[in-house]
C-alpha atoms as a PDB file:
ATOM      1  CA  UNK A   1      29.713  20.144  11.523  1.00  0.00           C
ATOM      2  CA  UNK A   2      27.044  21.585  13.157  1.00  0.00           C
ATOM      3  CA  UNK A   3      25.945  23.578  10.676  1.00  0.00           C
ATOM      4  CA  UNK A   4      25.464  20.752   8.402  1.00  0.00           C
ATOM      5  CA  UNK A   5      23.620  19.124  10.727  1.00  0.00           C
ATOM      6  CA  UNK A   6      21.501  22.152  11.274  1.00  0.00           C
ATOM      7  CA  UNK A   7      20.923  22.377   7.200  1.00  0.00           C
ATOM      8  CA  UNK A   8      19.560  18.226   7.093  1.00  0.00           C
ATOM      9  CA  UNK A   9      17.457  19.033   9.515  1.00  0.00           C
ATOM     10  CA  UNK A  10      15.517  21.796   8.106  1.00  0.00           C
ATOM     11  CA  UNK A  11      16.048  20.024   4.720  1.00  0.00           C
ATOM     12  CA  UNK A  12      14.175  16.767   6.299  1.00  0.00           C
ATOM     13  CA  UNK A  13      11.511  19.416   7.500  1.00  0.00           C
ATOM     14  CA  UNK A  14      10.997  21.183   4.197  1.00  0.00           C
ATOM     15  CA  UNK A  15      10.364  17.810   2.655  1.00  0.00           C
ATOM     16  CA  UNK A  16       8.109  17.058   5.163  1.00  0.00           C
ATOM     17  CA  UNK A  17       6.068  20.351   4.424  1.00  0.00           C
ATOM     18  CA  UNK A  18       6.019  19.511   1.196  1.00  0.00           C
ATOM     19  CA  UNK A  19       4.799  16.195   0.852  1.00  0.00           C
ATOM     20  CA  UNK A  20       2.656  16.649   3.482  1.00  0.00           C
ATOM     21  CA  UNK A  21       0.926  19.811   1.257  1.00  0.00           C
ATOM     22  CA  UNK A  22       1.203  18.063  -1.834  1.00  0.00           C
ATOM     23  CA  UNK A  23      -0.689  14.728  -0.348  1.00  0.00           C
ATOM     24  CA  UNK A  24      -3.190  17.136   1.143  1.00  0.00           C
ATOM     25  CA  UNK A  25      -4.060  19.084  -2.134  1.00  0.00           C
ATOM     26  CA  UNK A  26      -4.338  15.399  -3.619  1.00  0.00           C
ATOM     27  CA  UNK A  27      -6.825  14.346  -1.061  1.00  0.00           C
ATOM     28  CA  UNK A  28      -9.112  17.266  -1.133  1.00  0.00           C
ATOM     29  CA  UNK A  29      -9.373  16.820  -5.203  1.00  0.00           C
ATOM     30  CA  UNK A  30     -11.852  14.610  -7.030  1.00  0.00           C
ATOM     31  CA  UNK A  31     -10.126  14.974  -9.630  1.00  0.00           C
ATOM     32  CA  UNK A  32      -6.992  13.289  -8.791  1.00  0.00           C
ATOM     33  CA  UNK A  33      -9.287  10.743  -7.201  1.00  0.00           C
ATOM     34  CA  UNK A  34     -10.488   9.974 -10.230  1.00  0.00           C
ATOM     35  CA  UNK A  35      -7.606   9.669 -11.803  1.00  0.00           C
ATOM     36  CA  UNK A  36      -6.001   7.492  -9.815  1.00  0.00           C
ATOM     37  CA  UNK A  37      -8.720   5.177  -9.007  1.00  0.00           C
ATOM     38  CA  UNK A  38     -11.278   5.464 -11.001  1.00  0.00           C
ATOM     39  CA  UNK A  39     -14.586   4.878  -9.836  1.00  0.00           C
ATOM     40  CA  UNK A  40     -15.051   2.014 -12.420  1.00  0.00           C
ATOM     41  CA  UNK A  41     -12.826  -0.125 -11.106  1.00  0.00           C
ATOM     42  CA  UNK A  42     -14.248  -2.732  -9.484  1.00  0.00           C
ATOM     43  CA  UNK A  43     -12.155  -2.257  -6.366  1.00  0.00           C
ATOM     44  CA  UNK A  44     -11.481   1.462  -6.408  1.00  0.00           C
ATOM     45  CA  UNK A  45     -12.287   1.384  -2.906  1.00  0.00           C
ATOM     46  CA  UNK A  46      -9.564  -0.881  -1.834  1.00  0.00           C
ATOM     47  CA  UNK A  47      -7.234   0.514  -4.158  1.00  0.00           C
ATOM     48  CA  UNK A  48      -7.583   4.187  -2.480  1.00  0.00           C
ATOM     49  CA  UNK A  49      -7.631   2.619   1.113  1.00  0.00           C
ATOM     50  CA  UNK A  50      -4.130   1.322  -0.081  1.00  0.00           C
ATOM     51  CA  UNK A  51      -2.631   4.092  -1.308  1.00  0.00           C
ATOM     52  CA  UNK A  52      -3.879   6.297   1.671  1.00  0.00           C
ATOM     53  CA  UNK A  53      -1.531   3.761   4.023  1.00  0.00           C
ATOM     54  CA  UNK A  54       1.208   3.813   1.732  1.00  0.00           C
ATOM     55  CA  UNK A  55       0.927   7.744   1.650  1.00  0.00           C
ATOM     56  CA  UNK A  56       0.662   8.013   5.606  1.00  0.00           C
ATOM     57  CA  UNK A  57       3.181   5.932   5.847  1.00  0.00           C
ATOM     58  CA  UNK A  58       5.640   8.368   3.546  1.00  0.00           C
ATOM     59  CA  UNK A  59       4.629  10.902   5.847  1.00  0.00           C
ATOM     60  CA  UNK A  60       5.387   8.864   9.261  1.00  0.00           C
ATOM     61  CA  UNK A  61       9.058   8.611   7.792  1.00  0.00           C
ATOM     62  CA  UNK A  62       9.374  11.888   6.666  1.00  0.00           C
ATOM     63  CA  UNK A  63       7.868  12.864  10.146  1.00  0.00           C
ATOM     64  CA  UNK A  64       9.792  10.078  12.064  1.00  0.00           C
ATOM     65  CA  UNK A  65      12.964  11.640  10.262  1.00  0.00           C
ATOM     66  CA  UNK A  66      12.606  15.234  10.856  1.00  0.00           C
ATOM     67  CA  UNK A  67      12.396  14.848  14.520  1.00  0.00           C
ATOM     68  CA  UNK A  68      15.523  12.827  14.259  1.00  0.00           C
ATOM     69  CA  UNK A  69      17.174  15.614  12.625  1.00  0.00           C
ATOM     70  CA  UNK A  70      16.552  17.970  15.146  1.00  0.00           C
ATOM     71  CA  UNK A  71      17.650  15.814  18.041  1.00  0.00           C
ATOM     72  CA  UNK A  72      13.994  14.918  18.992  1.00  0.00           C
ATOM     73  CA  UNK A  73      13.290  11.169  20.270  1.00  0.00           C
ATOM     74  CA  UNK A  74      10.088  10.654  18.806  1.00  0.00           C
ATOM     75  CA  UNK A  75       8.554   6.839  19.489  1.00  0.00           C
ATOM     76  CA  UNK A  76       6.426   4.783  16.823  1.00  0.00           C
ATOM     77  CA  UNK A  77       3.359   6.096  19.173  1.00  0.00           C
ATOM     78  CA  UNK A  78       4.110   9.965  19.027  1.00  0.00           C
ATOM     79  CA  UNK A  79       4.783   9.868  15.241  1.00  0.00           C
ATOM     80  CA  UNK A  80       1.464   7.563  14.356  1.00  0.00           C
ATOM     81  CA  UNK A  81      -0.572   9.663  16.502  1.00  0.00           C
ATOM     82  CA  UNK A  82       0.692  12.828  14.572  1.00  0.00           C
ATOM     83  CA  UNK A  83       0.118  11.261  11.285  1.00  0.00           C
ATOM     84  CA  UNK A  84      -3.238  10.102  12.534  1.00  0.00           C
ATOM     85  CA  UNK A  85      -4.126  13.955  12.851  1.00  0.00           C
ATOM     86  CA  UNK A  86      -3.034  14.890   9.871  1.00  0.00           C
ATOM     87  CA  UNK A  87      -5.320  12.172   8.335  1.00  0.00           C
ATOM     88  CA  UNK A  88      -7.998  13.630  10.738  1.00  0.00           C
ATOM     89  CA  UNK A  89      -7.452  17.148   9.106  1.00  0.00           C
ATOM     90  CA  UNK A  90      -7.637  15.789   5.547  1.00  0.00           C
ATOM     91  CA  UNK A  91     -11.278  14.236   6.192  1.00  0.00           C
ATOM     92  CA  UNK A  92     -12.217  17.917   7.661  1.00  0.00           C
ATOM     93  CA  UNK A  93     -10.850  19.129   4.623  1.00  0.00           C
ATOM     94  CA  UNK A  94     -12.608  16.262   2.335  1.00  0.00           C
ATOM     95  CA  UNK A  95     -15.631  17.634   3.675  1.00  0.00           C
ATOM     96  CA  UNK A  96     -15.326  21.573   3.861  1.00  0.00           C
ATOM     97  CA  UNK A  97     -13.940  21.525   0.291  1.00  0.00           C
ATOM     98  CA  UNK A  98     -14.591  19.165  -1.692  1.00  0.00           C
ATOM     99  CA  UNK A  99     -17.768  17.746  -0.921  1.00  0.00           C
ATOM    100  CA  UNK A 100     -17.296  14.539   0.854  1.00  0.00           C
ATOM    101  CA  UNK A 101     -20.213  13.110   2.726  1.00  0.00           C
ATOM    102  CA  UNK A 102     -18.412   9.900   4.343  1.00  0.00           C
ATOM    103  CA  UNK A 103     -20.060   8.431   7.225  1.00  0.00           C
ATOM    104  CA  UNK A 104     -18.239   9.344  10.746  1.00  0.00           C
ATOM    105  CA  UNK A 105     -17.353   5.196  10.281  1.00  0.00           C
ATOM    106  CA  UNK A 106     -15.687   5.589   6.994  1.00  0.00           C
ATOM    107  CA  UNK A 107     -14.130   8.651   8.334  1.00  0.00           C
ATOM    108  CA  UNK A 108     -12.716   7.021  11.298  1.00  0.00           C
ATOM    109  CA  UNK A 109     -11.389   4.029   9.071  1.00  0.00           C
ATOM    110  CA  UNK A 110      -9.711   6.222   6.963  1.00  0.00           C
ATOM    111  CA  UNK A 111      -7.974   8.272  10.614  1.00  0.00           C
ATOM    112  CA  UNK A 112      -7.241   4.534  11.507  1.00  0.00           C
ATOM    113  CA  UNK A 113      -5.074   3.918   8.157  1.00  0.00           C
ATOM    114  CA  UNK A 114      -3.494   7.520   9.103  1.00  0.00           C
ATOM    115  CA  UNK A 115      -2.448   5.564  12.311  1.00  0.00           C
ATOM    116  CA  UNK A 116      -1.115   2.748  10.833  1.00  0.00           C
ATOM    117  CA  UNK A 117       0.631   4.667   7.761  1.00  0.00           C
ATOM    118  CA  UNK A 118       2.330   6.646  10.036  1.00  0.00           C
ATOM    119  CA  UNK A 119       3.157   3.551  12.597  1.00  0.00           C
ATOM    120  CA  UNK A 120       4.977   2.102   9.744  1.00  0.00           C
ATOM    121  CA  UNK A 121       6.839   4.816   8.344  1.00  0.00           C
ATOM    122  CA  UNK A 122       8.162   5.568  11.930  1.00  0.00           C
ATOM    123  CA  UNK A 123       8.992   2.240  11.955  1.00  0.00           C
ATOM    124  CA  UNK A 124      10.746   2.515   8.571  1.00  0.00           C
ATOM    125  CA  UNK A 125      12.768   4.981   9.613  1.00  0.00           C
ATOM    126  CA  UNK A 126      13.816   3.670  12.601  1.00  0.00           C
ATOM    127  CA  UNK A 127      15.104   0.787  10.861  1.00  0.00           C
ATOM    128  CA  UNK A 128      16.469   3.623   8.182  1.00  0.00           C
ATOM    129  CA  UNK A 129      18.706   5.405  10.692  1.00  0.00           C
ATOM    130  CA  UNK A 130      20.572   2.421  12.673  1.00  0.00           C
ATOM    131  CA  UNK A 131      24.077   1.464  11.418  1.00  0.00           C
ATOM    132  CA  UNK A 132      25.209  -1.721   9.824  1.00  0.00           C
ATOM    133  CA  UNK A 133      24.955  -4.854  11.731  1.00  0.00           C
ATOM    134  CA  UNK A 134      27.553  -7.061  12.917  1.00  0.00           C
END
């Protein structure tokens, strides 16, 4: 049974690699910026700002779930202040590879929705891992 155990657990982690790569090679391309909110749109602002929580908040779970695995009691704090870094390393990114010129404002809005994506996907899986209730 252990073993089993042992296997979710480092399944939970590879997904959490890979998400968190795959949302990371996303952020650092205009590109896919472009694509998927095109600076035309009136409110491609909002629209990216939205997507940006909704993708830290994938990676809070995934986060929030792979500590889990591995027997590791990680709070709604610890997980949105991990998430918040990785947000933090994607603006450092922005900027050393694909040209972003954000204010340190806009740059600490965007760490701020890391916080918050990652508060609620820590909270999501919290709610995720407790049995049925009676």
């Amino acid at each position: 049974m252990a073993d089993l155990e042992t296997k979710r657990a480092w399944l939970w982690f590879a997904l959490s690699a890979l998400a968190a790569t795959l949302l990371l090679l996303v952020a650092v391309s205009n590109a896919a910026y472009e694509v998927t909110s095109p600076s035309w749109l009136t409110w491609h602002v909002l629209l990216r700002k939205s997507y940006s929580v909704v993708a830290f908040g994938l990676i809070g779970f995934l986060f929030a779930r792979t500590a889990h695995a591995f027997g590791r009691a990680w709070g709604t704090a610890q997980v949105s202040v991990t998430v918040g870094g990785y947000s933090a390393l994607i603006e450092l990114c922005q900027r050393l590879f694909s040209g972003a010129r954000e204010s340190l404002e806009q740059q600490s809005f965007d760490v701020a929705m890391g916080l918050a994506g990652g508060a609620l996907g820590a909270l999501l899986a919290r709610g995720s891992q407790r049995g049925p209730r009676v």
